[in-house]
C-alpha atoms as a PDB file:
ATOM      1  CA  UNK A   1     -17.654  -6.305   4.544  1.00  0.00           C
ATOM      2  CA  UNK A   2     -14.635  -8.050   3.488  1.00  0.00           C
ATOM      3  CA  UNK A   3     -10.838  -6.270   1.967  1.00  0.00           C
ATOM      4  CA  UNK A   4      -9.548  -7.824  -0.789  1.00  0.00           C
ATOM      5  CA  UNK A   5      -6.493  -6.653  -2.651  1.00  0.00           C
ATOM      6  CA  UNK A   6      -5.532  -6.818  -6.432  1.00  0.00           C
ATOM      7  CA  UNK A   7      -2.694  -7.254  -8.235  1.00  0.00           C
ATOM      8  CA  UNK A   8      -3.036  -5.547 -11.953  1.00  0.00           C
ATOM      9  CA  UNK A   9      -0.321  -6.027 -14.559  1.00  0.00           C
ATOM     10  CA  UNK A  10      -0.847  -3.486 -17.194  1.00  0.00           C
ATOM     11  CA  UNK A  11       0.171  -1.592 -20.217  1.00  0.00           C
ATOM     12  CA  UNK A  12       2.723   0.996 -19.033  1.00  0.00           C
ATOM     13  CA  UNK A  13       0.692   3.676 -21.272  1.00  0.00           C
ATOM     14  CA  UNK A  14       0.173   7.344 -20.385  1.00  0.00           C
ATOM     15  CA  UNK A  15      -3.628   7.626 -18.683  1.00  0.00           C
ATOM     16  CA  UNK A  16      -3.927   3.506 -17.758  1.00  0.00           C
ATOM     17  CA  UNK A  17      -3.975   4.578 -13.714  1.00  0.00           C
ATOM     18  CA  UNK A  18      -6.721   6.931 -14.478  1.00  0.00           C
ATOM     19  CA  UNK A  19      -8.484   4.894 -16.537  1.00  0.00           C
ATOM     20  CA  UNK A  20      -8.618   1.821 -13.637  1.00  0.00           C
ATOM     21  CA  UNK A  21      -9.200   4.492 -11.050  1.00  0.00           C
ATOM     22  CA  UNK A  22     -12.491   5.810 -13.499  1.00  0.00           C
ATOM     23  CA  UNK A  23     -13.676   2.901 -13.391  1.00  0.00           C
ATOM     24  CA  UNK A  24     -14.265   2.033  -9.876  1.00  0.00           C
ATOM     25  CA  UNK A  25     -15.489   5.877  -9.796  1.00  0.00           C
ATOM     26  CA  UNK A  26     -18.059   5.096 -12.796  1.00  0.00           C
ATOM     27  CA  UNK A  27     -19.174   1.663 -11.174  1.00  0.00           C
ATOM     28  CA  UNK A  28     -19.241   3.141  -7.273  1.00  0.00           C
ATOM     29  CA  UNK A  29     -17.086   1.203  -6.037  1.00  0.00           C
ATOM     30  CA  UNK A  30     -13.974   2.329  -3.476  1.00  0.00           C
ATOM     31  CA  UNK A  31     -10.551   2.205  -3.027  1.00  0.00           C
ATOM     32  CA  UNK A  32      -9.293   1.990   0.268  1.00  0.00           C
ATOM     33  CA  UNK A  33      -5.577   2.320  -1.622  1.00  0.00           C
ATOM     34  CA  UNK A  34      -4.258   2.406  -4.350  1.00  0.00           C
ATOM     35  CA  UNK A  35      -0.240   2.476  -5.218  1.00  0.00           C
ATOM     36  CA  UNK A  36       1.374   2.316  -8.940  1.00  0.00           C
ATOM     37  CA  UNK A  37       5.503   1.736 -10.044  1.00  0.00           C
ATOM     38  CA  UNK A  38       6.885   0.146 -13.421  1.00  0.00           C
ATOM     39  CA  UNK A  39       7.888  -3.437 -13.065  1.00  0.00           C
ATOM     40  CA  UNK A  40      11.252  -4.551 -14.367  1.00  0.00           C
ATOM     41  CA  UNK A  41      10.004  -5.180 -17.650  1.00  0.00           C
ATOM     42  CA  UNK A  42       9.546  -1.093 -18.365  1.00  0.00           C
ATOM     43  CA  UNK A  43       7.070  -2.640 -20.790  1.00  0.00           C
ATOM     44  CA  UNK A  44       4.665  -3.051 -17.865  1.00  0.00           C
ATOM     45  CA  UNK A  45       2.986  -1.339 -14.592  1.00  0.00           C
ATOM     46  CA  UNK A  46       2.190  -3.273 -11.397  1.00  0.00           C
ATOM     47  CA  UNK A  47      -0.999  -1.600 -10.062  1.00  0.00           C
ATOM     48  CA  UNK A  48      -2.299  -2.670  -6.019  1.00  0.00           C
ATOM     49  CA  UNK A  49      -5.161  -1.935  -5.203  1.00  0.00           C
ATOM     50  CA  UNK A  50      -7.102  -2.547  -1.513  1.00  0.00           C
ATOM     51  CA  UNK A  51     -10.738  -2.828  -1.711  1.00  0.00           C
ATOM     52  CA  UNK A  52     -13.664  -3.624   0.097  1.00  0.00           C
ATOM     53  CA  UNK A  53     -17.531  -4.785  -0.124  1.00  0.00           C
ATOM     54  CA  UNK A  54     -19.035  -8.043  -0.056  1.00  0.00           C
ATOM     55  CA  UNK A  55     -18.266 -11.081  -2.246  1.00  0.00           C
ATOM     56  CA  UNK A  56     -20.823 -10.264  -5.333  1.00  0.00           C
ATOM     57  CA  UNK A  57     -19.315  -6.247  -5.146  1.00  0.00           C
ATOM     58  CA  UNK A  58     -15.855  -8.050  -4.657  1.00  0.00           C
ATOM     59  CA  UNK A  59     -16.449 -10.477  -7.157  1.00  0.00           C
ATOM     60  CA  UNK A  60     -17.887  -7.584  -9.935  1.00  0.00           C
ATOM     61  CA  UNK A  61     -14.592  -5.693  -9.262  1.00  0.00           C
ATOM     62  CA  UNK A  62     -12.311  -8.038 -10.621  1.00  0.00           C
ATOM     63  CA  UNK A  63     -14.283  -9.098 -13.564  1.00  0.00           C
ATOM     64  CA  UNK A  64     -14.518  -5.062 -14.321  1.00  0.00           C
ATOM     65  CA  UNK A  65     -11.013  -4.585 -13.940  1.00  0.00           C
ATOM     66  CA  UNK A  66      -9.696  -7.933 -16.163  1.00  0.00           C
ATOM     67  CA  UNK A  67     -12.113  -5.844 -18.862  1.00  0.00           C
ATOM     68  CA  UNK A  68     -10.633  -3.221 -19.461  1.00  0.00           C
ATOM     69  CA  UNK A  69      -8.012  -2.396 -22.338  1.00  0.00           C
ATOM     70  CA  UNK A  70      -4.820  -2.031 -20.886  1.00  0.00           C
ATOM     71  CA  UNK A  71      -5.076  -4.840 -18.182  1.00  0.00           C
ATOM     72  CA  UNK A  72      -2.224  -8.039 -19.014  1.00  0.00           C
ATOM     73  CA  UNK A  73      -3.608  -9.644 -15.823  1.00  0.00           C
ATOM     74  CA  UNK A  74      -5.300  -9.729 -12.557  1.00  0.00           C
ATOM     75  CA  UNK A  75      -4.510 -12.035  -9.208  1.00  0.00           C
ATOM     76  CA  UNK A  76      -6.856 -11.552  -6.193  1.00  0.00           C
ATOM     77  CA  UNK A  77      -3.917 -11.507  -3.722  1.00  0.00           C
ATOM     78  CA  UNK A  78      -5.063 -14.342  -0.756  1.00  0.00           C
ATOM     79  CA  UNK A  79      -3.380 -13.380   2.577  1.00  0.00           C
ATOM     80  CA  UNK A  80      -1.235 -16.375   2.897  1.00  0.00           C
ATOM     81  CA  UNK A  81      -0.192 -17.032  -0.547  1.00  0.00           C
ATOM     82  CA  UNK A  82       1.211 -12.999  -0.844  1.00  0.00           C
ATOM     83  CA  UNK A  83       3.150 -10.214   0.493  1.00  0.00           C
ATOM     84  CA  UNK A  84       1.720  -7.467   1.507  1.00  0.00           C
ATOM     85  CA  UNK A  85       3.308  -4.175   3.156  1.00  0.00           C
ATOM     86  CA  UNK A  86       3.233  -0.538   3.218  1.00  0.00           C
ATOM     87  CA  UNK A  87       5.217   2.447   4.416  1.00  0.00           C
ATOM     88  CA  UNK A  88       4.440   5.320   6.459  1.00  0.00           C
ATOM     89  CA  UNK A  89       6.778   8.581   7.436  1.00  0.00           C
ATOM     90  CA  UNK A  90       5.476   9.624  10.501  1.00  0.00           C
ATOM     91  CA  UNK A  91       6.763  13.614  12.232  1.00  0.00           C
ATOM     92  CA  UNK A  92       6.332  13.222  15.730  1.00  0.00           C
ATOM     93  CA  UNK A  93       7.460  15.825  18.007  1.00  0.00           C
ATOM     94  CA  UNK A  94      10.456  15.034  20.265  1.00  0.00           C
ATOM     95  CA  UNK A  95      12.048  17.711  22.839  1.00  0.00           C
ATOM     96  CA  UNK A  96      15.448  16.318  23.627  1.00  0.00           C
ATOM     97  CA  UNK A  97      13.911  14.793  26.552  1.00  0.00           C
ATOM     98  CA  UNK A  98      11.672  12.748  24.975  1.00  0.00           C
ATOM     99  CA  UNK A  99      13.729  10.902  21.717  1.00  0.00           C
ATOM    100  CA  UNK A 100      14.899   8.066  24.488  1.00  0.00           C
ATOM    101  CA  UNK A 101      11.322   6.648  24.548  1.00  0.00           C
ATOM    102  CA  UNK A 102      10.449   7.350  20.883  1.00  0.00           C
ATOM    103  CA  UNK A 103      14.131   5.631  19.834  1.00  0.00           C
ATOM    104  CA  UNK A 104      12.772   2.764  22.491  1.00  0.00           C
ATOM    105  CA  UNK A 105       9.587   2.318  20.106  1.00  0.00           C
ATOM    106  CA  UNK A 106      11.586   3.104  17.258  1.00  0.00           C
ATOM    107  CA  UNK A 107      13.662  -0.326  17.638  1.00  0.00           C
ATOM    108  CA  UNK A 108      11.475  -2.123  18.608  1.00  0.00           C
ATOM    109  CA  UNK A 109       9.343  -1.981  15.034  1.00  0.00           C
ATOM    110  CA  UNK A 110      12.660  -1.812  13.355  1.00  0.00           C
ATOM    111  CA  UNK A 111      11.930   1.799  12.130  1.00  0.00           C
ATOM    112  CA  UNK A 112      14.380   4.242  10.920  1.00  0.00           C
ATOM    113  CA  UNK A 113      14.783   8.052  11.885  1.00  0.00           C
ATOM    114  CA  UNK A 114      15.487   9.655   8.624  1.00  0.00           C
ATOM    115  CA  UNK A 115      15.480  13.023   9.834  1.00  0.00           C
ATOM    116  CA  UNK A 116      15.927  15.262  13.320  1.00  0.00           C
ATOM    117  CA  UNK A 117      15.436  18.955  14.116  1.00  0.00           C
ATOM    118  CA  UNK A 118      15.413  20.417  17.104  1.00  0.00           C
ATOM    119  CA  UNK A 119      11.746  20.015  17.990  1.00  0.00           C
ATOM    120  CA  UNK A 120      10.972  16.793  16.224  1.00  0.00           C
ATOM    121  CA  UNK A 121      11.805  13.546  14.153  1.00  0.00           C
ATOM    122  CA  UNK A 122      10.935  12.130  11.138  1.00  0.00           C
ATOM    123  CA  UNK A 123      10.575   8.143  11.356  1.00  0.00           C
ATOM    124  CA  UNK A 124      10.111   5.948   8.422  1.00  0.00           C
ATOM    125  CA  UNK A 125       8.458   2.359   8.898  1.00  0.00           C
ATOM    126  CA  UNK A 126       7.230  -0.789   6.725  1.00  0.00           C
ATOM    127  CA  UNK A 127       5.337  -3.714   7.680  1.00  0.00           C
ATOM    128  CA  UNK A 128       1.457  -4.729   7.522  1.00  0.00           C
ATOM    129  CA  UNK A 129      -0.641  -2.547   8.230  1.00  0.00           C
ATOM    130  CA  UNK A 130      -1.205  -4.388  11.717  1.00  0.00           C
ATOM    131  CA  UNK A 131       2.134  -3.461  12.421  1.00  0.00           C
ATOM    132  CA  UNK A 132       2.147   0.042  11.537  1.00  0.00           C
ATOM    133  CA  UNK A 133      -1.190   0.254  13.030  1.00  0.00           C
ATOM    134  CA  UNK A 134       0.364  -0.823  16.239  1.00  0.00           C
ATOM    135  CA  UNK A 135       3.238   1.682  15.821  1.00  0.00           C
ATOM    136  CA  UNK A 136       1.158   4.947  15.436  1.00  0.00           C
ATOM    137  CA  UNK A 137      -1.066   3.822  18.535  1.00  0.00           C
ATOM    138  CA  UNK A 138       2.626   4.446  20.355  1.00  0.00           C
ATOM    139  CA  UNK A 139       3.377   7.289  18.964  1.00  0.00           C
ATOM    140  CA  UNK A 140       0.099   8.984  19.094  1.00  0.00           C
ATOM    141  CA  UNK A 141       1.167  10.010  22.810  1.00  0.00           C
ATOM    142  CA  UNK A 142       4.110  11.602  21.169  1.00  0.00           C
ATOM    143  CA  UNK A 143       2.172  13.860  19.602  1.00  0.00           C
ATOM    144  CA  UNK A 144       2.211  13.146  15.563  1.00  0.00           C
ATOM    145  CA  UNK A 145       2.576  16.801  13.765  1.00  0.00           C
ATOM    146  CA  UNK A 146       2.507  14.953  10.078  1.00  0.00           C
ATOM    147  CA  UNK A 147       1.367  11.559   8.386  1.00  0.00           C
ATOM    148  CA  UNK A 148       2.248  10.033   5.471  1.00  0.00           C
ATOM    149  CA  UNK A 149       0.934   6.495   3.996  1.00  0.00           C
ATOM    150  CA  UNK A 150       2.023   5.068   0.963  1.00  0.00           C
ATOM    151  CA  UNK A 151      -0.854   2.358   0.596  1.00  0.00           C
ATOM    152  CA  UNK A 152      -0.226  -1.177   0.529  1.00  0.00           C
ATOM    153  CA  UNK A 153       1.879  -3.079  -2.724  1.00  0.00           C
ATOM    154  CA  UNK A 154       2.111  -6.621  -2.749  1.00  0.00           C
ATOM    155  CA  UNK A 155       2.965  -9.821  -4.752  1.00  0.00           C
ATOM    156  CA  UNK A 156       2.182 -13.249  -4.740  1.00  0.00           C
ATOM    157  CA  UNK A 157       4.520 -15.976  -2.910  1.00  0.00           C
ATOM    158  CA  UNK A 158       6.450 -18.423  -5.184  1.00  0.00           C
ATOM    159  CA  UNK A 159       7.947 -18.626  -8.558  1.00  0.00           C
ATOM    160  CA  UNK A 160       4.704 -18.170  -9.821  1.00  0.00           C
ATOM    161  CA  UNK A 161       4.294 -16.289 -13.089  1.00  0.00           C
ATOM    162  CA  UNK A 162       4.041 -12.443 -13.577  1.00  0.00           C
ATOM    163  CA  UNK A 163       0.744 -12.420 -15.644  1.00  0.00           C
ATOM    164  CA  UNK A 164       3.004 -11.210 -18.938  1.00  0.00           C
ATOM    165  CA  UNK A 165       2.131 -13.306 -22.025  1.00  0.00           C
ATOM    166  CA  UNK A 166       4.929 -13.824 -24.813  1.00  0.00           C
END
């Protein structure tokens, strides 16, 4: 099974994230994420999406997706022609005598503590998923209380254009 991820320009209209996420829903298809923000032109909605299957399934997807309504474009982002990253909050807890070796971890992914209470700390990190993958695996034997993943976004590399015909 292969991931690919997607890159939808569309209508910034009330309902056009339900109406993408319906349709993998209607077709059976999944969505291993999915993340959503207006572009600079407020005109417009970038839409990532991370999906998997094989190359037909893969294939089917993006043909589906360039069909419906409010959809400008489509780009099937290729690893090394795009950016790709995500960011995760993690809650781990940290006694006084443990934040040394959490801050040691900490630095070395280039995290950020955004927030510390007596009994724990709240650290914020962004990178490819192979590098925040790597980073919970460290802190897993800090005990993680609380999770939060904000899916991948991406864009292509280059001057390339935005998908946004004139």
């Amino acid at each position: 099974m292969k991931t690919q991820v997607l890159s939808l320009l569309v209508d910034n209209t009330s309902g056009v994230l339900s109406r993408v996420a319906g349709m993998f829903s209607r077709r059976g298809f999944n969505i291993d994420s999915i993340t959503a923000g207006v572009t600079a032109d407020e005109r417009y909605t970038r839409i990532t999406i991370v999906t998997s299957g094989d190359g037909l399934v893969l294939q089917q997807i993006q043909n589906q997706v360039a069909k419906l309504e409010d959809v400008v474009s489509v780009k099937k982002l290729e690893r090394d022609e795009s950016v790709t990253r995500e960011l995760i909050m993690v809650k781990v807890k940290a006694s006084p005598q443990d934040r040394q070796a959490i801050m040691s971890v900490v630095d070395i992914f280039r995290a950020k503590v955004i927030d510390v209470s007596l009994d724990s700390m709240i650290i914020e990190l962004t990178g490819s998923r192979n590098k925040l993958e790597a980073f919970l695996e460290l802190m897993r034997e800090h005990d993680i209380v609380e999770l939060a993943r904000t899916g991948a976004t991406a864009l292509s590399r280059g001057a390339g254009d935005a998908g946004i015909e004139d």
